[in-house]
Protein backbone atom coordinates (compact mmCIF):
# COMPACT_ATOMS: atom_id res chain seq x y z
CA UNK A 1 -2.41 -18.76 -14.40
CA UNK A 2 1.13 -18.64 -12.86
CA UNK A 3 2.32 -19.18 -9.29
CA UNK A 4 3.48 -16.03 -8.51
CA UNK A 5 5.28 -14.46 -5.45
CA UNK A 6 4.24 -10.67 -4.85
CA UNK A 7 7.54 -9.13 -6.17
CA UNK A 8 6.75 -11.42 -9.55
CA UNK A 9 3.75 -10.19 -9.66
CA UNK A 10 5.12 -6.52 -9.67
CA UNK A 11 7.70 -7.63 -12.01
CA UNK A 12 5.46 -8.87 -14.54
CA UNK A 13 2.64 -5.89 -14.21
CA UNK A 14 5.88 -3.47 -15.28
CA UNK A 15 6.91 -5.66 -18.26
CA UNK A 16 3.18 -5.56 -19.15
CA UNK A 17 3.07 -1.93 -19.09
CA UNK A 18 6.43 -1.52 -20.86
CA UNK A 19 5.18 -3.74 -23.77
CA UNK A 20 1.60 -2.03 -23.80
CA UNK A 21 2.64 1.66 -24.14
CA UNK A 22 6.20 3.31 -25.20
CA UNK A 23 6.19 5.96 -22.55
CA UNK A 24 6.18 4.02 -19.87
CA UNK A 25 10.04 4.38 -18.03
CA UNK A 26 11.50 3.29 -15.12
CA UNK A 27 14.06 4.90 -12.93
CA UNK A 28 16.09 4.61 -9.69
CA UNK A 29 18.57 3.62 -7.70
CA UNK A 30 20.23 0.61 -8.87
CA UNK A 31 17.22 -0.77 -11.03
CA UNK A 32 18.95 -1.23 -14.30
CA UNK A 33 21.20 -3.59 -14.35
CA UNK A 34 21.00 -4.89 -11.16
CA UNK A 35 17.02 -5.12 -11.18
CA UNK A 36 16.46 -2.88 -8.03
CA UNK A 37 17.84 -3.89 -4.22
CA UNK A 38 14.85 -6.56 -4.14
CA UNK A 39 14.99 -7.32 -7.65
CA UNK A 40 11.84 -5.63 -8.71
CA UNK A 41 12.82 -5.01 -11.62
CA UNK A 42 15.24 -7.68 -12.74
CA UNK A 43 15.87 -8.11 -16.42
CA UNK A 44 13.54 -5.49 -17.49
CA UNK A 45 16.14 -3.18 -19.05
CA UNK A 46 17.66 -5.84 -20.55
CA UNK A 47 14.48 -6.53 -22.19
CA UNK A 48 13.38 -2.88 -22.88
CA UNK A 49 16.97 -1.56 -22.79
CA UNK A 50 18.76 1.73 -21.05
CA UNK A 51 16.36 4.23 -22.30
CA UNK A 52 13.53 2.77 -20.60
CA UNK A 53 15.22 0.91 -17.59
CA UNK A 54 17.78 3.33 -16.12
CA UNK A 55 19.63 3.77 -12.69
CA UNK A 56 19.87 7.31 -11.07
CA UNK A 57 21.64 8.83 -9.03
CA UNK A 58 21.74 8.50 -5.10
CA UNK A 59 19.30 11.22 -4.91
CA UNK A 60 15.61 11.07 -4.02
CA UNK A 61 15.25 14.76 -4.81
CA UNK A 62 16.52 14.33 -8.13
CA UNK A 63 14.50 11.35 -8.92
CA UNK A 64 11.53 13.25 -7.65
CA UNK A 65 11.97 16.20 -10.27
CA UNK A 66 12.85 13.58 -12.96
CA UNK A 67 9.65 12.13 -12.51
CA UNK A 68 7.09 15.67 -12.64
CA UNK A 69 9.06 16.54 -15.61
CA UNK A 70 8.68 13.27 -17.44
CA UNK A 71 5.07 13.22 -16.45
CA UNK A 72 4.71 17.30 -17.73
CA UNK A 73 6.31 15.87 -21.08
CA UNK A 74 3.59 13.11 -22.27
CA UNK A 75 5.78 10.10 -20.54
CA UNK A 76 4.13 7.50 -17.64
CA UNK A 77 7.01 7.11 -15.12
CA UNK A 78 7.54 4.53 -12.29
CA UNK A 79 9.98 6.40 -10.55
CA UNK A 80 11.73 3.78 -7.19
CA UNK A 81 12.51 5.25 -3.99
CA UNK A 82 14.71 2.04 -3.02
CA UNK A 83 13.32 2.81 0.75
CA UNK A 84 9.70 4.63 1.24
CA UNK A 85 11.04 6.29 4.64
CA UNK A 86 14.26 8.03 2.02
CA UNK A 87 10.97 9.85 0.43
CA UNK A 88 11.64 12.82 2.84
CA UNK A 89 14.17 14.15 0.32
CA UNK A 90 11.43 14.07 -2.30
CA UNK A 91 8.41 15.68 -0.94
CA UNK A 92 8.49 18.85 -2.71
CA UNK A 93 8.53 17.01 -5.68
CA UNK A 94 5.64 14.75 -4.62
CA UNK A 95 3.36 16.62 -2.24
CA UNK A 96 4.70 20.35 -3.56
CA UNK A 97 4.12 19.49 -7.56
CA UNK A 98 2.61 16.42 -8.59
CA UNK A 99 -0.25 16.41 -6.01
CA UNK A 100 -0.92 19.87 -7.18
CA UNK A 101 -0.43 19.58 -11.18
CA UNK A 102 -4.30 19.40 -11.68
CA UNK A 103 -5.44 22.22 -9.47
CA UNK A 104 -2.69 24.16 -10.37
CA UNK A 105 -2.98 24.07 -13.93
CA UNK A 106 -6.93 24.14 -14.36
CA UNK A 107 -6.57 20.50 -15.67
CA UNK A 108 -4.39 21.51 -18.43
CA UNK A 109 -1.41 19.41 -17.05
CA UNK A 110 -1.35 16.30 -15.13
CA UNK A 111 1.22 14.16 -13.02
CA UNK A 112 0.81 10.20 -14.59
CA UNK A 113 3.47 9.40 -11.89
CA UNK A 114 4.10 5.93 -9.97
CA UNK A 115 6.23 6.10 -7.28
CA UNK A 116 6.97 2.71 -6.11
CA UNK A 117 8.80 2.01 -2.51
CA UNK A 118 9.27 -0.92 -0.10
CA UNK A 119 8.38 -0.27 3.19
CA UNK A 120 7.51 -2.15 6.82
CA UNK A 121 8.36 -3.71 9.36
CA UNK A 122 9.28 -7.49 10.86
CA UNK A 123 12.50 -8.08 8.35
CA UNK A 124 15.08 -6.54 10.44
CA UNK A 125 16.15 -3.63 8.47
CA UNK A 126 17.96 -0.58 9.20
CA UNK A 127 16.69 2.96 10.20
CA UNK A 128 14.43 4.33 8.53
CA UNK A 129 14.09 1.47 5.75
CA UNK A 130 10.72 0.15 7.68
CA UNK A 131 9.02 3.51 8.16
CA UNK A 132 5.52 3.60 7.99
CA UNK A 133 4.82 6.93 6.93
CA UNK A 134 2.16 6.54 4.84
CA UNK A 135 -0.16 8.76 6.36
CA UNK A 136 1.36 11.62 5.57
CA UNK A 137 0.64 10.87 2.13
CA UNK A 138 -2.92 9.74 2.57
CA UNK A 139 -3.46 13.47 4.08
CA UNK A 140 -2.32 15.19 1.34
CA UNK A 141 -4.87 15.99 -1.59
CA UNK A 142 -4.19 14.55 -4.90
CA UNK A 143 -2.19 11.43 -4.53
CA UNK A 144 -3.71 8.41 -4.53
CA UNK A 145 -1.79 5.65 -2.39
CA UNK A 146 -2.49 1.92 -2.84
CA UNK A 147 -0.94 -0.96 -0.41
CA UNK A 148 -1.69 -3.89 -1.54
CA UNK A 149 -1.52 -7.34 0.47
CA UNK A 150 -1.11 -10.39 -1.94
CA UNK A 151 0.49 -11.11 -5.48
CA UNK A 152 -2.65 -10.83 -7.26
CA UNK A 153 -4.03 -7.64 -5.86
CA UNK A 154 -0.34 -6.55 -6.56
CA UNK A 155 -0.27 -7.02 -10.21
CA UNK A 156 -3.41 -5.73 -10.87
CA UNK A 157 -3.29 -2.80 -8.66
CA UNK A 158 0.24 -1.69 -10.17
CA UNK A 159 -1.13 -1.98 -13.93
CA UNK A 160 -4.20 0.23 -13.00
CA UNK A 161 -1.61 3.14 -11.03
CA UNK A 162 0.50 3.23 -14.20
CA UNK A 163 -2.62 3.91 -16.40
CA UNK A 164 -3.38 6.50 -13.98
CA UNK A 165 -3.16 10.01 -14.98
CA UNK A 166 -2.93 11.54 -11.24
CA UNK A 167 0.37 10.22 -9.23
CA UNK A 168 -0.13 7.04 -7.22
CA UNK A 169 2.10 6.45 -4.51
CA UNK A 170 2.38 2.63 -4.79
CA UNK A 171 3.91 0.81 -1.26
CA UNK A 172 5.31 -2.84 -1.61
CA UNK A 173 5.56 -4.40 2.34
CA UNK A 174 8.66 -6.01 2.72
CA UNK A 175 8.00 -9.16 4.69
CA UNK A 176 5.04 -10.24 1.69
CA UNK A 177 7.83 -9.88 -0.87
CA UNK A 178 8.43 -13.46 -0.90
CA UNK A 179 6.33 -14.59 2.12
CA UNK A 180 3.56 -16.79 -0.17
CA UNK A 181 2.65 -17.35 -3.69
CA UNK A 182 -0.85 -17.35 -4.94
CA UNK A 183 -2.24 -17.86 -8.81
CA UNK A 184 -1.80 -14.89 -10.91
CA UNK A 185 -2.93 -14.27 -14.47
CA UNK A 186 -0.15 -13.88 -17.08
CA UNK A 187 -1.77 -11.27 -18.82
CA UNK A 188 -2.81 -8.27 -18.20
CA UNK A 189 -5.85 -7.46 -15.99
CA UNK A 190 -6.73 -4.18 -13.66
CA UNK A 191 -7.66 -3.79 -10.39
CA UNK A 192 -9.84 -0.47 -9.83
CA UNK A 193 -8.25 2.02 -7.69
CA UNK A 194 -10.54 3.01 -4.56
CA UNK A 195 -12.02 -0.37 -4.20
CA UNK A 196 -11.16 -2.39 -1.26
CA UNK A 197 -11.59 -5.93 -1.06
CA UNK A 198 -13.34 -8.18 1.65
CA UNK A 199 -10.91 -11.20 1.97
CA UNK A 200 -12.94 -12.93 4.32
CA UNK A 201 -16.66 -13.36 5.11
CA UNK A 202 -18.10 -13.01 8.67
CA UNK A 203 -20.52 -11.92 10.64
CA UNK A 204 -19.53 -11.03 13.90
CA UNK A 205 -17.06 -8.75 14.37
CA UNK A 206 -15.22 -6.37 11.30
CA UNK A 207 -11.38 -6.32 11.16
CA UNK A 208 -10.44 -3.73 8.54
CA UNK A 209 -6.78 -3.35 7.51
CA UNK A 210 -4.41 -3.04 4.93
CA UNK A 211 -0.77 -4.27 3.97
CA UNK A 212 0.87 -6.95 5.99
CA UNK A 213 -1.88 -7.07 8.70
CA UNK A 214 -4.45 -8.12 6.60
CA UNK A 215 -2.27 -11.34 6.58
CA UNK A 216 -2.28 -11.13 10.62
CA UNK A 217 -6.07 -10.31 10.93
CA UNK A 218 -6.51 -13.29 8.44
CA UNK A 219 -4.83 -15.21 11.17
CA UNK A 220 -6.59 -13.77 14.15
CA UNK A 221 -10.71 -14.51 12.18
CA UNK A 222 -9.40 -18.54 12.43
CA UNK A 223 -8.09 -18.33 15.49
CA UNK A 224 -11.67 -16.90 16.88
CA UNK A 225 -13.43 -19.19 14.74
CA UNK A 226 -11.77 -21.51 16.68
CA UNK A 227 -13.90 -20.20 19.37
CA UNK A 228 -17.71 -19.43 17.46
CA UNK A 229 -16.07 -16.24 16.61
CA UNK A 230 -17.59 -15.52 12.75
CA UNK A 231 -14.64 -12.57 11.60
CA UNK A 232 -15.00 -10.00 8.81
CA UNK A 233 -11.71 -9.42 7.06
CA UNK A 234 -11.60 -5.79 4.95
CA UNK A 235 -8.69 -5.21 3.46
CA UNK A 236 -8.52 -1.33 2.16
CA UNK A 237 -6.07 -2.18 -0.70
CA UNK A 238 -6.22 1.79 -1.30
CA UNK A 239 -6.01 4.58 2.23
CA UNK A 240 -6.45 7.41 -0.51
CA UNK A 241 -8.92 7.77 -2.06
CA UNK A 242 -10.96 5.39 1.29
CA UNK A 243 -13.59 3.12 -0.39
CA UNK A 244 -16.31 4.63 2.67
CA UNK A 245 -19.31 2.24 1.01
CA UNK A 246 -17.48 -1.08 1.74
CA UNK A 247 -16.43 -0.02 5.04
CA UNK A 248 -19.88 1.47 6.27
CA UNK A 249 -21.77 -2.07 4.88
CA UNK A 250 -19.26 -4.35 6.70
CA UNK A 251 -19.87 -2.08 9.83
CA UNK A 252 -23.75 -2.48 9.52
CA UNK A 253 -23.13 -6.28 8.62
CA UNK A 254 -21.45 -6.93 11.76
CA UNK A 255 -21.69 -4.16 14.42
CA UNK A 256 -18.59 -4.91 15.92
CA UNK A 257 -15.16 -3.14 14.28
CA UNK A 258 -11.05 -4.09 15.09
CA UNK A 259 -9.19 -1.10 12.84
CA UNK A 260 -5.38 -2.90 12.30
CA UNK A 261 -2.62 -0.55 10.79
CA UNK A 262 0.66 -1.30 11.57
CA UNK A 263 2.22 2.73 11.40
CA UNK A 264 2.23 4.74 14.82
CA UNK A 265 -1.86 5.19 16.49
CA UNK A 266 -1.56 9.21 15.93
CA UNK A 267 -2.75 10.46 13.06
CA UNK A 268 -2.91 7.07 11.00
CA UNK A 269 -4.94 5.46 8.68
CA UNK A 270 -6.84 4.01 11.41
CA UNK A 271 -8.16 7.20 13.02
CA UNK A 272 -9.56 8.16 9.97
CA UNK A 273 -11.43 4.78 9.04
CA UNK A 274 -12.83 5.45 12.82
CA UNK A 275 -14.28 8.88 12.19
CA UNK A 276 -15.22 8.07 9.38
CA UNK A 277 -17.75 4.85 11.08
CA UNK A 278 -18.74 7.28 13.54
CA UNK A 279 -19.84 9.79 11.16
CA UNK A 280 -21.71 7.66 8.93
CA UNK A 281 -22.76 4.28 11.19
CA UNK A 282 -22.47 4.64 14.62
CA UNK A 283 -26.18 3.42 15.08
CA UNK A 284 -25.36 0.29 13.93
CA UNK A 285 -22.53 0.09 16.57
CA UNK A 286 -22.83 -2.37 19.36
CA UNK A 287 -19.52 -1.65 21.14
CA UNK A 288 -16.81 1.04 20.80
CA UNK A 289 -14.64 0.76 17.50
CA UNK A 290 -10.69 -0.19 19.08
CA UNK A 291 -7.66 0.45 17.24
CA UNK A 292 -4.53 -2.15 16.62
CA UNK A 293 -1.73 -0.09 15.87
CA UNK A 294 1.85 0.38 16.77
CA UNK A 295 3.23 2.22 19.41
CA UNK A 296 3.58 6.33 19.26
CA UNK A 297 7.77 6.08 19.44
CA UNK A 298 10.22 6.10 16.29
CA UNK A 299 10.51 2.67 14.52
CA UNK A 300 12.33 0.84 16.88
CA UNK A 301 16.25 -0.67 16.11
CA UNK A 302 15.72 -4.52 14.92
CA UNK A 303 16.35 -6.02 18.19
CA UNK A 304 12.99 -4.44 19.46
CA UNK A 305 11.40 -4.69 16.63
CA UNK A 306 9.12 -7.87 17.42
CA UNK A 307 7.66 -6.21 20.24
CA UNK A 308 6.99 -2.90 18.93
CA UNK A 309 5.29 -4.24 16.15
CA UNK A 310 1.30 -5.26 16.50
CA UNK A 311 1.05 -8.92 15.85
CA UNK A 312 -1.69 -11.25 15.81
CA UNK A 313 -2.22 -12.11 19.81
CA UNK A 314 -2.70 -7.71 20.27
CA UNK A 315 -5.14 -8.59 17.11
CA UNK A 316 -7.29 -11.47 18.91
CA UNK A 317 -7.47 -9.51 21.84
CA UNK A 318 -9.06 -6.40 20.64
CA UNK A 319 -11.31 -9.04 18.57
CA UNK A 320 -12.32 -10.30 22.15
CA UNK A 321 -12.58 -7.26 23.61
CA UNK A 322 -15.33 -6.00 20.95
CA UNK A 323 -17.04 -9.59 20.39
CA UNK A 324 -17.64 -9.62 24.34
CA UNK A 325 -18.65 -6.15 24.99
């Protein structure tokens, strides 16, 4: 095991891949030589060289159509959009093709695409490099999207999208880049796509979440411990396919459910984990299900950006609010 950060961790599952299988390639905007704006993929075209580690140019759209015809050829691409919100100029591409490559074709093609992009919030970045727009991906039959919240999850998570044969949209938060390190195995090992993970044990109230705010609702279950608060911490790890049977038995476990997301309320994540509780296990309810979740405006400049942003106080509170109703 290795001490790894969660962009070493990403690092390493892409050399792994590169090693494993010869039609693996990666391509962006500035990942060659320079290893990628975060240095995701530092040194790994001069290990693999310029036919498997190449830059592109400064177009999404092209990258996009780069990657469905690699994928239509026999090759497994991990194609970098150097900012997940600069995906708009791909979405044909991702939604209009590779989604659809299965249907369309009567299983005769598929799309073994990974689209990799650094997203969120709480590092002071321009417009439109923070962007949670994830849900709009989640909606949209046939990609699979998989945020995962710590090095190890990362690693494994990324080796298991490459190996994939429908696209994965893969989304790296920002602020866990370099935030902690954790032990990481040096080979290779999967993680299966669909499955979340309970990070924490309790038996009081559920917090289920995904990305950087499993970190926060981490924080939040021992702050109410603190107080004889036992917390449940569910982190989704994947918000398409939703793994429904780990969700319903925390629910039924603790009766009592905080959903966290850090995109926009509207249309999120969040909603849908909520429907889907009330669907399947609102009998074993004891109060209403609340939502953490930013604010229904644009992604705020970075001056605002601590207070538009839910944080672990708005996540204690709504833990309250449920564990006292």
């Amino acid at each position: 095991m290795a001490q790894m950060t969660m962009i070493q961790a990403i690092n390493d599952a892409m050399r792994t891949e590169l090693k494993n299988d010869e039609n693996v390639l990666i391509f962006g905007e500035d990942v060659g030589n320079n290893g990628g704006v975060f240095r995701a993929t530092e040194n790994l075209q001069k290990e693999f060289g310029e036919d498997r580690v190449f830059d592109t140019p400064l177009a999404e759209s092209g990258i996009g159509g780069l990657a469905v015809g690699l994928g239509l050829e026999g090759y497994r691409p991990i194609a970098e959009i150097q900012f997940f919100a600069f995906i708009f100029e791909a979405m044909d591409s991702v939604i209009g093709q590779m989604a659809r490559m299965r249907y369309r074709t009567n299983g005769r093609f598929h799309s073994p695409v990974t689209i990799r992009a650094p997203f969120g919030g709480g590092v002071h970045t321009p417009e439109m490099h923070a962007d949670n727009v994830e849900g709009l991906f989640a909606q949209s039959p046939g990609m699979k999207v998989v945020i995962p919240s710590t090095p190890y999850d990362a690693k494994g998570l990324l080796i298991s999208a490459i190996r994939d044969n429908d696209p994965v949209l893969f989304l790296e938060h920002m602020k866990l880049y370099r935030s902690f390190r954790e032990e990481v195995p040096e080979g290779e090992y999967t993680i299966p796509l669909g499955k979340a993970d309970v990070k924490r044990e309790g038996k009081d109230v559920s917090i289920i979440t995904y990305g950087a705010m499993v970190q926060s609702a981490l924080k939040a279950a021992d702050e109410m411990e603190k107080e004889g608060v036992s917390v449940e911490v569910v982190d989704l790890r994947t918000i398409s396919p939703l793994d429904i049977d780990t969700i319903i038995a925390s629910v039924e476990k603790t009766g009592r459910v905080v959903v966290v997301q850090e995109a926009q309320k509207q249309a999120g994540v969040g909603a849908t984990v909520v429907a889907e509780i009330n669907e399947r296990a609102i009998l074993s309810l004891e109060a209403p299900v609340l939502r953490v979740a930013a604010p229904d405006t644009i992604f705020p400049f970075p001056q605002a950006e601590s207070v538009w942003l839910p944080n672990v106080k708005d996540i204690v509170d709504a833990v309250k609010k449920v564990a006292e109703f």
